[in-house]
Each structure stands twice: as structure tokens, then as C-alpha cells.
PDB file of N, CA and C in Angstrom:
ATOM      1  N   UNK A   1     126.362 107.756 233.939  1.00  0.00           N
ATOM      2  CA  UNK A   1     127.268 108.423 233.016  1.00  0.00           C
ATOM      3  C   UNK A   1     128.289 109.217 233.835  1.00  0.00           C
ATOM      4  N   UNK A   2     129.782 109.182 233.537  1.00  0.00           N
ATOM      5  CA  UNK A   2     130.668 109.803 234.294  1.00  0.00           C
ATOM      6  C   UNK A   2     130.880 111.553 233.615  1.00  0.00           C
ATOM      7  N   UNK A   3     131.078 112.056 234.558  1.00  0.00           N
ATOM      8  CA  UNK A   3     131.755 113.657 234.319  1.00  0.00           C
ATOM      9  C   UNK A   3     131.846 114.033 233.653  1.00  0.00           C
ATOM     10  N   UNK A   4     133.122 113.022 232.887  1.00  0.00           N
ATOM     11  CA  UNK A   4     133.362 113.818 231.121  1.00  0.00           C
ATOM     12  C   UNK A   4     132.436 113.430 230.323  1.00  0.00           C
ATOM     13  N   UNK A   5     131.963 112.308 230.412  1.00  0.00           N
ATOM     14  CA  UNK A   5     131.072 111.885 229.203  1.00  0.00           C
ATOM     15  C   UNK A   5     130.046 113.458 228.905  1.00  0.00           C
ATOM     16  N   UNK A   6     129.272 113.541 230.626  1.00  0.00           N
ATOM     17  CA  UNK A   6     128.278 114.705 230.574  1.00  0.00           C
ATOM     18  C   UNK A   6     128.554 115.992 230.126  1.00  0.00           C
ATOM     19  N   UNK A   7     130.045 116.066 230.338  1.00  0.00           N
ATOM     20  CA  UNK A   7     130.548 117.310 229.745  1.00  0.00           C
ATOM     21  C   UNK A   7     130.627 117.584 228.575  1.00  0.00           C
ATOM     22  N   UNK A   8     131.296 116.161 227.900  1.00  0.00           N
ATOM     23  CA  UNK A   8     131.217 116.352 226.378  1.00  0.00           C
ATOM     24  C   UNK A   8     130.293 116.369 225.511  1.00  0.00           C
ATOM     25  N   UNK A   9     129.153 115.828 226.098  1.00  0.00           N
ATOM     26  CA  UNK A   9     127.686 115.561 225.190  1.00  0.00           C
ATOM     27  C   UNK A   9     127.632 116.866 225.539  1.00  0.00           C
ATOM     28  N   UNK A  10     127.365 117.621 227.118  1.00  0.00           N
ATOM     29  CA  UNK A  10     127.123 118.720 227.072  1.00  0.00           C
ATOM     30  C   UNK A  10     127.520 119.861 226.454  1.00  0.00           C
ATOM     31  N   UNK A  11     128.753 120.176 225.974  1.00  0.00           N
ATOM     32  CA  UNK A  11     129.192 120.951 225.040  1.00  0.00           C
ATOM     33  C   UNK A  11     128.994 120.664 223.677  1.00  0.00           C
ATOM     34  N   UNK A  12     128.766 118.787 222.764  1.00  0.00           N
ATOM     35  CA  UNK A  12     129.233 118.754 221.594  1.00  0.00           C
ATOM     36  C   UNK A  12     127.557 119.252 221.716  1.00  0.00           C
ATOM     37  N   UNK A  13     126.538 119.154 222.196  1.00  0.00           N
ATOM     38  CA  UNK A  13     125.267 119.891 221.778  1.00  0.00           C
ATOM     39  C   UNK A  13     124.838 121.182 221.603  1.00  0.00           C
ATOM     40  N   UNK A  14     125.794 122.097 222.098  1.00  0.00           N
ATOM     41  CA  UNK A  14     126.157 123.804 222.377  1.00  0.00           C
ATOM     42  C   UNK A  14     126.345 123.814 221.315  1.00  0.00           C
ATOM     43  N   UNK A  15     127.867 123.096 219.984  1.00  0.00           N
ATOM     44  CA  UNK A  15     128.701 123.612 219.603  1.00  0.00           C
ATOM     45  C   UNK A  15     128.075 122.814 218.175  1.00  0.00           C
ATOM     46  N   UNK A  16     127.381 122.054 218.171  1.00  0.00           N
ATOM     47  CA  UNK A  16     126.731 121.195 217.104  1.00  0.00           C
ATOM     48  C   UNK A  16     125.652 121.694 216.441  1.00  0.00           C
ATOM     49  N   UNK A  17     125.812 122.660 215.701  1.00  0.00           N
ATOM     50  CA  UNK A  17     124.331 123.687 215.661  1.00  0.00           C
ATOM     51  C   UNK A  17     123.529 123.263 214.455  1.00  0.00           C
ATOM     52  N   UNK A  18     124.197 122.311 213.719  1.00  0.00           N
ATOM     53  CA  UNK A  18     123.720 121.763 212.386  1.00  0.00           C
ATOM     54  C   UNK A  18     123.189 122.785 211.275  1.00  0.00           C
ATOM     55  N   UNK A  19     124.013 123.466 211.155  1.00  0.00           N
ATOM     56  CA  UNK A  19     123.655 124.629 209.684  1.00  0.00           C
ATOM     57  C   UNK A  19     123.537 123.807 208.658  1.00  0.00           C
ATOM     58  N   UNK A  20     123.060 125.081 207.882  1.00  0.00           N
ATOM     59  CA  UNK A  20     122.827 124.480 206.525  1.00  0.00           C
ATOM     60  C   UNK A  20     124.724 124.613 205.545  1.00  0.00           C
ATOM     61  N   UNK A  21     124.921 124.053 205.090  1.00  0.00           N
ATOM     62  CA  UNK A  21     126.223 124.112 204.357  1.00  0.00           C
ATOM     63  C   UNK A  21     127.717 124.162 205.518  1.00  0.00           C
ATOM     64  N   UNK A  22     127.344 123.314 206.875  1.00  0.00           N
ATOM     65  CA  UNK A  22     128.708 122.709 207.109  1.00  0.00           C
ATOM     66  C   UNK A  22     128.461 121.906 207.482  1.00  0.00           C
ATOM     67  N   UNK A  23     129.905 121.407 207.624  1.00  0.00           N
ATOM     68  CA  UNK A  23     130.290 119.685 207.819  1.00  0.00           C
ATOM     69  C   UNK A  23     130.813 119.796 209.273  1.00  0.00           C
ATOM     70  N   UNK A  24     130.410 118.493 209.960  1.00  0.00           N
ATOM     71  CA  UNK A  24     130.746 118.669 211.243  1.00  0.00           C
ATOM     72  C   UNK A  24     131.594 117.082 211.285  1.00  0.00           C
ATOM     73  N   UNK A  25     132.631 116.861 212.328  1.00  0.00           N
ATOM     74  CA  UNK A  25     133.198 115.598 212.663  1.00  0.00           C
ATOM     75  C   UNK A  25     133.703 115.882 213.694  1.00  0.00           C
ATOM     76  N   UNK A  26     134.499 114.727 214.656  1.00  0.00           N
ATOM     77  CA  UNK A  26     134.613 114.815 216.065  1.00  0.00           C
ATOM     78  C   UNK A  26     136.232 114.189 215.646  1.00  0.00           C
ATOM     79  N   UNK A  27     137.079 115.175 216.344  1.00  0.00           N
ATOM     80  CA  UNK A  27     138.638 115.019 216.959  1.00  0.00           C
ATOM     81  C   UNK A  27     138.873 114.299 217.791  1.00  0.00           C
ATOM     82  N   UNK A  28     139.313 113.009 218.140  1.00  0.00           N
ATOM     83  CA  UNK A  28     140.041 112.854 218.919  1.00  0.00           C
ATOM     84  C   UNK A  28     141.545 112.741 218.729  1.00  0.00           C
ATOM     85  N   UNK A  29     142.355 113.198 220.571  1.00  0.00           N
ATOM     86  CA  UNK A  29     143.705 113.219 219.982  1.00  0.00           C
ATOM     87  C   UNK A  29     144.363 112.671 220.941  1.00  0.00           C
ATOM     88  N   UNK A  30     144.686 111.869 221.110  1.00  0.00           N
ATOM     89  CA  UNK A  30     145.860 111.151 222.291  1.00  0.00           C
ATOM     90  C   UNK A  30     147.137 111.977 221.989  1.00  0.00           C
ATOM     91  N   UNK A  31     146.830 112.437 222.712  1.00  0.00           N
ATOM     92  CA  UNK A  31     148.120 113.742 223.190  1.00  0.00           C
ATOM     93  C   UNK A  31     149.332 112.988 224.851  1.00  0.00           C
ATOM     94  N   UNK A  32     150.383 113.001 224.027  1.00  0.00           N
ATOM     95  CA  UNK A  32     151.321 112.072 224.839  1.00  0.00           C
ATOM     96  C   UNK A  32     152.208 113.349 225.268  1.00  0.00           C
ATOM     97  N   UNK A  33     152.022 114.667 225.096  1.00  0.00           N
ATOM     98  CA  UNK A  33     153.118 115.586 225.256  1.00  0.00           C
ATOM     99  C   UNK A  33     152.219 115.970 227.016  1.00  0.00           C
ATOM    100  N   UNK A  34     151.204 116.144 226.692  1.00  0.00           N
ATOM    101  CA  UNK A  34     150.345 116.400 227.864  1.00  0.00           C
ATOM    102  C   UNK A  34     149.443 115.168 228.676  1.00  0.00           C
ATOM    103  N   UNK A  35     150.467 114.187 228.310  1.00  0.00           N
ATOM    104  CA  UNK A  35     149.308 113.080 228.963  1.00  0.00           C
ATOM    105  C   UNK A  35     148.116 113.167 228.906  1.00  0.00           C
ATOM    106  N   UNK A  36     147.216 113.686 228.356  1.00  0.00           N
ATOM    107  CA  UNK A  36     145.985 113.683 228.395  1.00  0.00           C
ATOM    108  C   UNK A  36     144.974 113.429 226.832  1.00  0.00           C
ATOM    109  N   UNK A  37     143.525 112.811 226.958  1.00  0.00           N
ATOM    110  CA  UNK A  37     142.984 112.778 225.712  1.00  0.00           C
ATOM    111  C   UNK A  37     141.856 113.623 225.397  1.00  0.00           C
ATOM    112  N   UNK A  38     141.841 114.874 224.463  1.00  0.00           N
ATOM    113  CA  UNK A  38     141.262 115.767 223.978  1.00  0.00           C
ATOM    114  C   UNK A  38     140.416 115.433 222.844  1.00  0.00           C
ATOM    115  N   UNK A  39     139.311 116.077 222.898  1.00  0.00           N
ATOM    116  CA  UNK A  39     137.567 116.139 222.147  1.00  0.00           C
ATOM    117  C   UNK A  39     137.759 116.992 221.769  1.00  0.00           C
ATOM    118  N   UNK A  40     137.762 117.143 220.008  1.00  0.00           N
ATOM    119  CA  UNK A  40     137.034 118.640 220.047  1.00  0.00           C
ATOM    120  C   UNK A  40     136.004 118.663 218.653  1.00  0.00           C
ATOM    121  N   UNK A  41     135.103 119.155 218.444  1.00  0.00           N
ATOM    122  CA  UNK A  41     134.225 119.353 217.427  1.00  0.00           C
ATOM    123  C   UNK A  41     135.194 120.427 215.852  1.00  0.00           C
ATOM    124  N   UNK A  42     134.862 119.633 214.906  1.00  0.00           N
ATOM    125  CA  UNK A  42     135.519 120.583 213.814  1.00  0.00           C
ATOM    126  C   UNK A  42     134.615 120.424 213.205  1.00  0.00           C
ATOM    127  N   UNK A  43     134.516 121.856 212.352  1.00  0.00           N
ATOM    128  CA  UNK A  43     133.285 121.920 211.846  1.00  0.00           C
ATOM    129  C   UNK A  43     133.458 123.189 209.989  1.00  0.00           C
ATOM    130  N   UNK A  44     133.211 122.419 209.092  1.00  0.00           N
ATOM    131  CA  UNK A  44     133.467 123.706 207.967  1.00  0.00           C
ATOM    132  C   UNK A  44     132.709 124.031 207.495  1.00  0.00           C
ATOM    133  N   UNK A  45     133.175 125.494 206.882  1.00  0.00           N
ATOM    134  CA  UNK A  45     131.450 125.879 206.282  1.00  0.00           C
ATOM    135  C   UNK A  45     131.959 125.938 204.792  1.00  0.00           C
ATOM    136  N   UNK A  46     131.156 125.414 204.003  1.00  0.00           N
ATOM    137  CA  UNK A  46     131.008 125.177 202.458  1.00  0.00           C
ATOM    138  C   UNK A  46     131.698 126.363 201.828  1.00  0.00           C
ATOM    139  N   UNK A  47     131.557 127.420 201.665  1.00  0.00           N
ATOM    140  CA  UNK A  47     132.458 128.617 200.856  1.00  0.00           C
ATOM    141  C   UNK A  47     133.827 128.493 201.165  1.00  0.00           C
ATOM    142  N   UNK A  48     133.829 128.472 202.864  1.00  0.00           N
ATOM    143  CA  UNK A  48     135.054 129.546 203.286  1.00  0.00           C
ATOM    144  C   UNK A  48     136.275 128.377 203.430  1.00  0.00           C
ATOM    145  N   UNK A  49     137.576 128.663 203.806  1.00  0.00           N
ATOM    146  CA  UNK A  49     138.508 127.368 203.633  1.00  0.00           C
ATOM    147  C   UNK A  49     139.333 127.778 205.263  1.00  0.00           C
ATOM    148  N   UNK A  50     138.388 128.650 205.970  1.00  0.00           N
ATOM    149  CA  UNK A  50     138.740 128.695 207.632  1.00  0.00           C
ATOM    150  C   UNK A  50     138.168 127.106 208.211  1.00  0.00           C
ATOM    151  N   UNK A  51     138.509 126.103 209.006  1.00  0.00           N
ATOM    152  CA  UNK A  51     138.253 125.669 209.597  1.00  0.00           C
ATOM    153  C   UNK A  51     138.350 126.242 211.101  1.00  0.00           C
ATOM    154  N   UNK A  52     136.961 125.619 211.859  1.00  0.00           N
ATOM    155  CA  UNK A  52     136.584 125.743 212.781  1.00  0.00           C
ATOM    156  C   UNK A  52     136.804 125.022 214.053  1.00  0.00           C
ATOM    157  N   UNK A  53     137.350 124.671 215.212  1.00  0.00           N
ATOM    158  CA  UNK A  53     137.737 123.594 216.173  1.00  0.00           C
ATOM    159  C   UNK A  53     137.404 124.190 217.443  1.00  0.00           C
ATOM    160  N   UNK A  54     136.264 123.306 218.013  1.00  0.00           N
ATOM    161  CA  UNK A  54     135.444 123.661 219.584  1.00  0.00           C
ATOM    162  C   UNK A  54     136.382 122.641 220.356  1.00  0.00           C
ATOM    163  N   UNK A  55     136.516 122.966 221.085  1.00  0.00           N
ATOM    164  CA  UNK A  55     137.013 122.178 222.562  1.00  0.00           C
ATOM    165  C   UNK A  55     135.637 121.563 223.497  1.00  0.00           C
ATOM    166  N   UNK A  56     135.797 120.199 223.673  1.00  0.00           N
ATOM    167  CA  UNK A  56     134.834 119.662 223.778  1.00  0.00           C
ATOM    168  C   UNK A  56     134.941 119.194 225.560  1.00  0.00           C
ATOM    169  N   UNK A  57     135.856 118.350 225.423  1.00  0.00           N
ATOM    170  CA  UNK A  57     136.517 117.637 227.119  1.00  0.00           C
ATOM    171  C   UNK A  57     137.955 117.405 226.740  1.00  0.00           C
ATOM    172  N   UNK A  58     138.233 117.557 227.872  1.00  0.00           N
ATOM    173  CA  UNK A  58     140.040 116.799 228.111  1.00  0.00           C
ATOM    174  C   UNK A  58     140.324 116.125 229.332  1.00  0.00           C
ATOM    175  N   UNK A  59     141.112 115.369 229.686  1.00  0.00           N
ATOM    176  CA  UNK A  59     141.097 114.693 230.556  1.00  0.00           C
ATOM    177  C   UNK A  59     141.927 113.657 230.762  1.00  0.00           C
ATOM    178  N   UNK A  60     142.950 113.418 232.128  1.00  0.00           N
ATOM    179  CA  UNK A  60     144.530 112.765 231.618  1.00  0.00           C
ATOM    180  C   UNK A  60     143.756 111.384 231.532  1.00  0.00           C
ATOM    181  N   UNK A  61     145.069 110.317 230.615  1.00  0.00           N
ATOM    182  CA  UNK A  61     145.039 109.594 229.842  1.00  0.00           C
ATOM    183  C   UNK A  61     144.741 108.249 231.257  1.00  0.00           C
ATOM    184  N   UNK A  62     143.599 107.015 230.875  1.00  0.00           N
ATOM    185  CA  UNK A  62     142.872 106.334 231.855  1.00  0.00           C
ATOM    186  C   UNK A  62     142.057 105.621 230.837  1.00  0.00           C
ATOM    187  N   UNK A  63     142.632 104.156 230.434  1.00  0.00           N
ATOM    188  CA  UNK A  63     142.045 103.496 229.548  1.00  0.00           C
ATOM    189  C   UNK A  63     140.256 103.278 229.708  1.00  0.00           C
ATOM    190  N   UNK A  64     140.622 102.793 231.343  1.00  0.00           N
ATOM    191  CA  UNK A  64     138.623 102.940 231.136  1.00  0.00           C
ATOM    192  C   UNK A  64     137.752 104.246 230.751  1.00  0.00           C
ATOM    193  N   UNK A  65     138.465 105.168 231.579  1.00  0.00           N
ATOM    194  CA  UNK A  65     137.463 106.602 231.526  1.00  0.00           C
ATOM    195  C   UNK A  65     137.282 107.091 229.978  1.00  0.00           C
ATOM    196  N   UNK A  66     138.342 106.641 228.706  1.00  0.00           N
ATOM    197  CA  UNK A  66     138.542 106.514 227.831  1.00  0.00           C
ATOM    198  C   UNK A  66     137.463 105.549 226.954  1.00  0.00           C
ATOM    199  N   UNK A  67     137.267 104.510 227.549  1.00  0.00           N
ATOM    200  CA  UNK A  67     136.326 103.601 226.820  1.00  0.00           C
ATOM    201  C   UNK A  67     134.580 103.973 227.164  1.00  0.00           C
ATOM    202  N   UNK A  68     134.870 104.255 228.643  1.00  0.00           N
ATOM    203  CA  UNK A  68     133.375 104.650 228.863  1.00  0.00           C
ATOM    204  C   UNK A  68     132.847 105.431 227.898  1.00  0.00           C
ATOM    205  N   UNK A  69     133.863 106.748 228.374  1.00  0.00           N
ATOM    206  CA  UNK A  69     133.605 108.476 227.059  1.00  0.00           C
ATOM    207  C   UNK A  69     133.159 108.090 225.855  1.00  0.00           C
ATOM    208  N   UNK A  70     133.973 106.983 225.129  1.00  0.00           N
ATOM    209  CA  UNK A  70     133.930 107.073 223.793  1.00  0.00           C
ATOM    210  C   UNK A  70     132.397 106.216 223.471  1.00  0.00           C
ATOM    211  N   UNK A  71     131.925 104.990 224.561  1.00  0.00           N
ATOM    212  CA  UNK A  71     130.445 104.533 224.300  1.00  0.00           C
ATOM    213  C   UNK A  71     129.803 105.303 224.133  1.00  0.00           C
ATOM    214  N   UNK A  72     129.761 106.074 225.633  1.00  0.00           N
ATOM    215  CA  UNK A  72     128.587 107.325 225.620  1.00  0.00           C
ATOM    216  C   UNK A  72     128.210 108.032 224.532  1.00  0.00           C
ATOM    217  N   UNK A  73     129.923 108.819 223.989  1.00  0.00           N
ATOM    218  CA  UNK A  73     129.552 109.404 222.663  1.00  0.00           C
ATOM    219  C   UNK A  73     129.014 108.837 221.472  1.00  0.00           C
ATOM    220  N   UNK A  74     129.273 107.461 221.743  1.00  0.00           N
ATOM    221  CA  UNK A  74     129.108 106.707 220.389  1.00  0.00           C
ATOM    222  C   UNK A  74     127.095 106.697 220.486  1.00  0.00           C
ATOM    223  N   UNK A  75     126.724 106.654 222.110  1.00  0.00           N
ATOM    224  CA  UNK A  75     125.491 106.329 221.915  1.00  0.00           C
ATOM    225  C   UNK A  75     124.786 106.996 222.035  1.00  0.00           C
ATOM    226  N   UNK A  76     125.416 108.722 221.649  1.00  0.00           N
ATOM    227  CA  UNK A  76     124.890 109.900 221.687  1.00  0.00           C
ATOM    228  C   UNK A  76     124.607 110.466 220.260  1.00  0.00           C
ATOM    229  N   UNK A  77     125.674 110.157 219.431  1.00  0.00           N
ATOM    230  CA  UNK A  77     125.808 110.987 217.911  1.00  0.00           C
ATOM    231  C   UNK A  77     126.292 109.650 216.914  1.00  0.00           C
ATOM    232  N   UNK A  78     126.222 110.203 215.739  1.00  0.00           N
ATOM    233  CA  UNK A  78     126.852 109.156 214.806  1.00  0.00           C
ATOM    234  C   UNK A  78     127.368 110.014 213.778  1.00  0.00           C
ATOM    235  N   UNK A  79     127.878 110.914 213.969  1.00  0.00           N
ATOM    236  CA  UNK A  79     128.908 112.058 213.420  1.00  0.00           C
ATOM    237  C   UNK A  79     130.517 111.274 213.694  1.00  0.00           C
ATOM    238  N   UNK A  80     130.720 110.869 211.978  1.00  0.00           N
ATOM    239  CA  UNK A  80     132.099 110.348 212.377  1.00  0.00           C
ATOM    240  C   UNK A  80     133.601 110.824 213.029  1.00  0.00           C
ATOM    241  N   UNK A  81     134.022 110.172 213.437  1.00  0.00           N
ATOM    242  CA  UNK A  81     135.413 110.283 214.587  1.00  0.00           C
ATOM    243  C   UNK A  81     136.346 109.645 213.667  1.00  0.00           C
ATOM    244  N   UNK A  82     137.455 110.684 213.949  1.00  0.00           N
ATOM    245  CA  UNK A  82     138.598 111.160 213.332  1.00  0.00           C
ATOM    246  C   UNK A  82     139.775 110.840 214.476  1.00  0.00           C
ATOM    247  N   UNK A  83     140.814 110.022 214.226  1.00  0.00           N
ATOM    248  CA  UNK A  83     141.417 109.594 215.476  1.00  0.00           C
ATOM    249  C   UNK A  83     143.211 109.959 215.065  1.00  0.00           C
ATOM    250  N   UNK A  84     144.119 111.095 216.154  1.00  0.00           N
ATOM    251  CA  UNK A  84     144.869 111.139 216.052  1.00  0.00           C
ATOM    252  C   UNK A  84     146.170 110.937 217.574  1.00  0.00           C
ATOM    253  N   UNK A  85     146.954 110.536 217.209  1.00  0.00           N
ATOM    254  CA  UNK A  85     147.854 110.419 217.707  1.00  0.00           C
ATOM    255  C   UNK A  85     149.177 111.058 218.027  1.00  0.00           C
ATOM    256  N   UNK A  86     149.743 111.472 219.007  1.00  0.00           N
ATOM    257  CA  UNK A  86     150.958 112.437 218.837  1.00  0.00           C
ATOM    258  C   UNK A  86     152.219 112.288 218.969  1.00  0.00           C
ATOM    259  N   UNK A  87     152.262 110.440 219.280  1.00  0.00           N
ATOM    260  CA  UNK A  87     153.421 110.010 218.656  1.00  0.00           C
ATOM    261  C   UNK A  87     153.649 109.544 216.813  1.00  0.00           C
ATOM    262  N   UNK A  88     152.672 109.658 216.249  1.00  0.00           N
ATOM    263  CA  UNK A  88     152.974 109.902 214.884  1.00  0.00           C
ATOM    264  C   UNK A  88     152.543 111.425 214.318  1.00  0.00           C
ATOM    265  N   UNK A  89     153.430 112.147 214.604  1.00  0.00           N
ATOM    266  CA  UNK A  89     152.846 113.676 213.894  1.00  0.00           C
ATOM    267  C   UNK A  89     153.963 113.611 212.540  1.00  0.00           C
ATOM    268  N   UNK A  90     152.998 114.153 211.797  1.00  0.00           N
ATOM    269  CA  UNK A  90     153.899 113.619 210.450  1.00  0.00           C
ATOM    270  C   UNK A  90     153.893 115.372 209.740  1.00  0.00           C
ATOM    271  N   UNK A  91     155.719 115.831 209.521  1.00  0.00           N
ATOM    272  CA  UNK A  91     155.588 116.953 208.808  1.00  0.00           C
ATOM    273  C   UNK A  91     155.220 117.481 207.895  1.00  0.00           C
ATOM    274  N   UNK A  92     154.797 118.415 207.367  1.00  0.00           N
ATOM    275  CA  UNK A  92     154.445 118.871 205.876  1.00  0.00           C
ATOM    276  C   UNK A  92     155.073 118.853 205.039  1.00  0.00           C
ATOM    277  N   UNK A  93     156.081 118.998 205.024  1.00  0.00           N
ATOM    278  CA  UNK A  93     157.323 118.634 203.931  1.00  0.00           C
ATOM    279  C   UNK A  93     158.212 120.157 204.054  1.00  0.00           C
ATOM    280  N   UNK A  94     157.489 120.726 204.400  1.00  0.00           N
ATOM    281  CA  UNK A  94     157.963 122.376 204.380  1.00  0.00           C
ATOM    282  C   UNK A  94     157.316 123.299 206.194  1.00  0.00           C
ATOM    283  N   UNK A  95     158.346 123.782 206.319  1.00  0.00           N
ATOM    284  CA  UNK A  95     157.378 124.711 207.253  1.00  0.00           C
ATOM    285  C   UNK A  95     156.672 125.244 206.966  1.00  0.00           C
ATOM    286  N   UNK A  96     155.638 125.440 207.615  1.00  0.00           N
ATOM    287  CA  UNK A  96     154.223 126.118 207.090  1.00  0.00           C
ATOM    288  C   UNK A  96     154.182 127.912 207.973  1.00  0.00           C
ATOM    289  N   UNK A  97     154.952 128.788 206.763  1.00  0.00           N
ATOM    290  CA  UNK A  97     154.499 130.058 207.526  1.00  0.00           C
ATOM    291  C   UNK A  97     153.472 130.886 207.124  1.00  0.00           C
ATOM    292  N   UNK A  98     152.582 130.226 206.242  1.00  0.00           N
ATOM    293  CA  UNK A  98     151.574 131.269 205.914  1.00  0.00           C
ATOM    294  C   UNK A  98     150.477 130.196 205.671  1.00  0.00           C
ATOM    295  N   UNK A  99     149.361 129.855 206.483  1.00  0.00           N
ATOM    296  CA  UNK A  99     148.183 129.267 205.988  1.00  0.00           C
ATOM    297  C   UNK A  99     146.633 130.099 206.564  1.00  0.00           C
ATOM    298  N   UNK A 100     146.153 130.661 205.388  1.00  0.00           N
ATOM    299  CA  UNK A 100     145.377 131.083 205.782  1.00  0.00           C
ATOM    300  C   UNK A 100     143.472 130.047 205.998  1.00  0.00           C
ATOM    301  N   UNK A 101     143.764 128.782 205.486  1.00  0.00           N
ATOM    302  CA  UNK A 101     142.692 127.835 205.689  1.00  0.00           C
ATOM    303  C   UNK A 101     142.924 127.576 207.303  1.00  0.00           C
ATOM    304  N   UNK A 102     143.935 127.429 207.805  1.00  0.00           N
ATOM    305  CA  UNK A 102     143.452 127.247 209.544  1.00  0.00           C
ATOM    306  C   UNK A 102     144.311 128.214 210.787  1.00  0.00           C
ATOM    307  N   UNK A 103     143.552 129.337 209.802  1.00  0.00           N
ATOM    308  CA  UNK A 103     143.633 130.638 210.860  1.00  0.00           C
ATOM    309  C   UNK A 103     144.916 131.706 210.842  1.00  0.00           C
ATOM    310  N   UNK A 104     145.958 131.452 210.157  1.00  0.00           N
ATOM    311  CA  UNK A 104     147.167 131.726 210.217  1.00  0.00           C
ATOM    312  C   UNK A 104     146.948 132.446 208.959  1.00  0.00           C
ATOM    313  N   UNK A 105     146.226 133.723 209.035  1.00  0.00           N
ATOM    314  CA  UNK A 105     146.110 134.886 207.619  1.00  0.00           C
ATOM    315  C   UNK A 105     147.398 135.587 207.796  1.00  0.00           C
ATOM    316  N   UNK A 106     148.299 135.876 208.476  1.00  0.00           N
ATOM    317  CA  UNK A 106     149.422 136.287 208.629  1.00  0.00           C
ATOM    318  C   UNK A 106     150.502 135.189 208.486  1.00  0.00           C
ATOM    319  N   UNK A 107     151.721 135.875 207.792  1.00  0.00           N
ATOM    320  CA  UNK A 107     152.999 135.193 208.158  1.00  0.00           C
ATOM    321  C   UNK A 107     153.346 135.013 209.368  1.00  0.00           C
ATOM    322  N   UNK A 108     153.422 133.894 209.763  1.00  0.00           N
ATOM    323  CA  UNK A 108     154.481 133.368 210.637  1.00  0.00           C
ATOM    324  C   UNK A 108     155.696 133.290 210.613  1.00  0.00           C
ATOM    325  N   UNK A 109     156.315 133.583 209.480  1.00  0.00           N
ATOM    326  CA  UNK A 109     158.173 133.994 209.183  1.00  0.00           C
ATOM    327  C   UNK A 109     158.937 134.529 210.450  1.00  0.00           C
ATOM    328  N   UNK A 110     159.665 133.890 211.098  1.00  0.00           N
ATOM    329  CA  UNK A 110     159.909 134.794 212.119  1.00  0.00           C
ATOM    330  C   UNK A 110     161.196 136.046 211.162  1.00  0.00           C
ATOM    331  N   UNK A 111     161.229 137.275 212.176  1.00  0.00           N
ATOM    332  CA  UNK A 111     161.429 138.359 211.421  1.00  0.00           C
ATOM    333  C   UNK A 111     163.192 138.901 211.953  1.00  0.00           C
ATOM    334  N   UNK A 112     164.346 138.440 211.661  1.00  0.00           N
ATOM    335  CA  UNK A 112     165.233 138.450 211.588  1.00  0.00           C
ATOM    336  C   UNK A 112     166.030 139.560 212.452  1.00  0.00           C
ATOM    337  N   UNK A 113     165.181 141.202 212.182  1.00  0.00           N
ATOM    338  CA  UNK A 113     165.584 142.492 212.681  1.00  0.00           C
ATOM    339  C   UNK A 113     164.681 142.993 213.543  1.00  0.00           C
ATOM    340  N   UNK A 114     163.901 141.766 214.365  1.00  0.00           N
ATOM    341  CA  UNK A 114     163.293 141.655 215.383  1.00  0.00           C
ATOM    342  C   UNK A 114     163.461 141.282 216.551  1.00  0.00           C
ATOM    343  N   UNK A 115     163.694 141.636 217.742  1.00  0.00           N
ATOM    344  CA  UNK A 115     163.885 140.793 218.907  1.00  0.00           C
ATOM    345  C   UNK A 115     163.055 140.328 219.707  1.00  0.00           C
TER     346      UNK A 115
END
């Protein structure tokens, strides 16, 4: 097993705590701004409308080291994978200055009579 694989099992088992009333799924993101492809665990808990996102591995972009990672994980968990891309980031329709479901309880407005 290579580096990242061990890293990522090793963390998604830290960060995978299996409560009672959340949902857990696995991020991946081919990130083309940073050359590199990022893991991370998201995880919600049933009441609240905060989502949660662990950082799992990262590591620049290398089709094999890529295919290995993703066996390993595959032959580690069966928590489904969620696959994104960052040459299609698709807008909201609106800027988003106030969301308090992923973390942003404050306005983000930037403030005009501010420097």
C-alpha cells in the first residue's frame, strides 16, 4: 500500500466515528487550480444544517497514484464517493453572502465604508 493510501485510511478512521444520527460520504475533488487531488470526509448530523468537512489526503495530480488510492479506499470502506471537478464549478445563480448551513453565520457582504 502506498503513502497516501495509508494516510487516508489512516485519517478516514480518526474522522469516521459512526454516531448515531449522521451521515457520512467521501469528497473527492480534482482540483485543477492546484494541480492536485483532495479527500475529504463530510459528514452531517441529523438536527443541525452545519455541515462538517475533514481533510483526509492531498496529493498532486498522477493518474496511477490516483487509481491505486481510490482501490485501496474502495477496499477499505463502502461509504459512497461523491466526485467533483473544478473545471465544471457551476454558480448559484446569486452570490452567496450569507449561508449559515456551511459555516458562513455571518455576512459576507463586503462593507463599502470599510477599507
Amino acid at each position: 500500500m502506498i503513502r497516501e493510501s495509508k494516510t487516508l485510511i489512516e485519517n478516514l478512521d480518526n474522522k469516521f466515528l459512526r454516531k448515531y444520527h449522521w451521515r457520512y460520504h467521501i469528497l473527492v475533488v480534482d482540483n485543477h487550480f492546484y494541480d492536485c487531488c483532495s479527500f475529504f470526509l463530510q459528514a452531517y448530523h441529523y438536527p443541525d444544517k452545519l455541515h462538517y468537512s475533514y481533510d483526509l489526503v492531498e496529493f498532486d495530480h498522477d493518474k496511477a497514484k490516483y487509481g491505486q488510492v481510490m482501490r485501496d479506499l474502495k477496499a477499505h470502506t463502502n461509504l459512497s464517493i461523491e466526485y467533483r471537478d473544478t473545471h465544471h464549478l457551476v454558480h448559484p445563480g446569486t452570490d452567496v453572502v450569507f449561508d449559515p448551513s456551511h459555516g458562513h453565520a455571518f455576512s459576507t457582504g463586503y462593507h463599502e465604508h470599510q477599507q
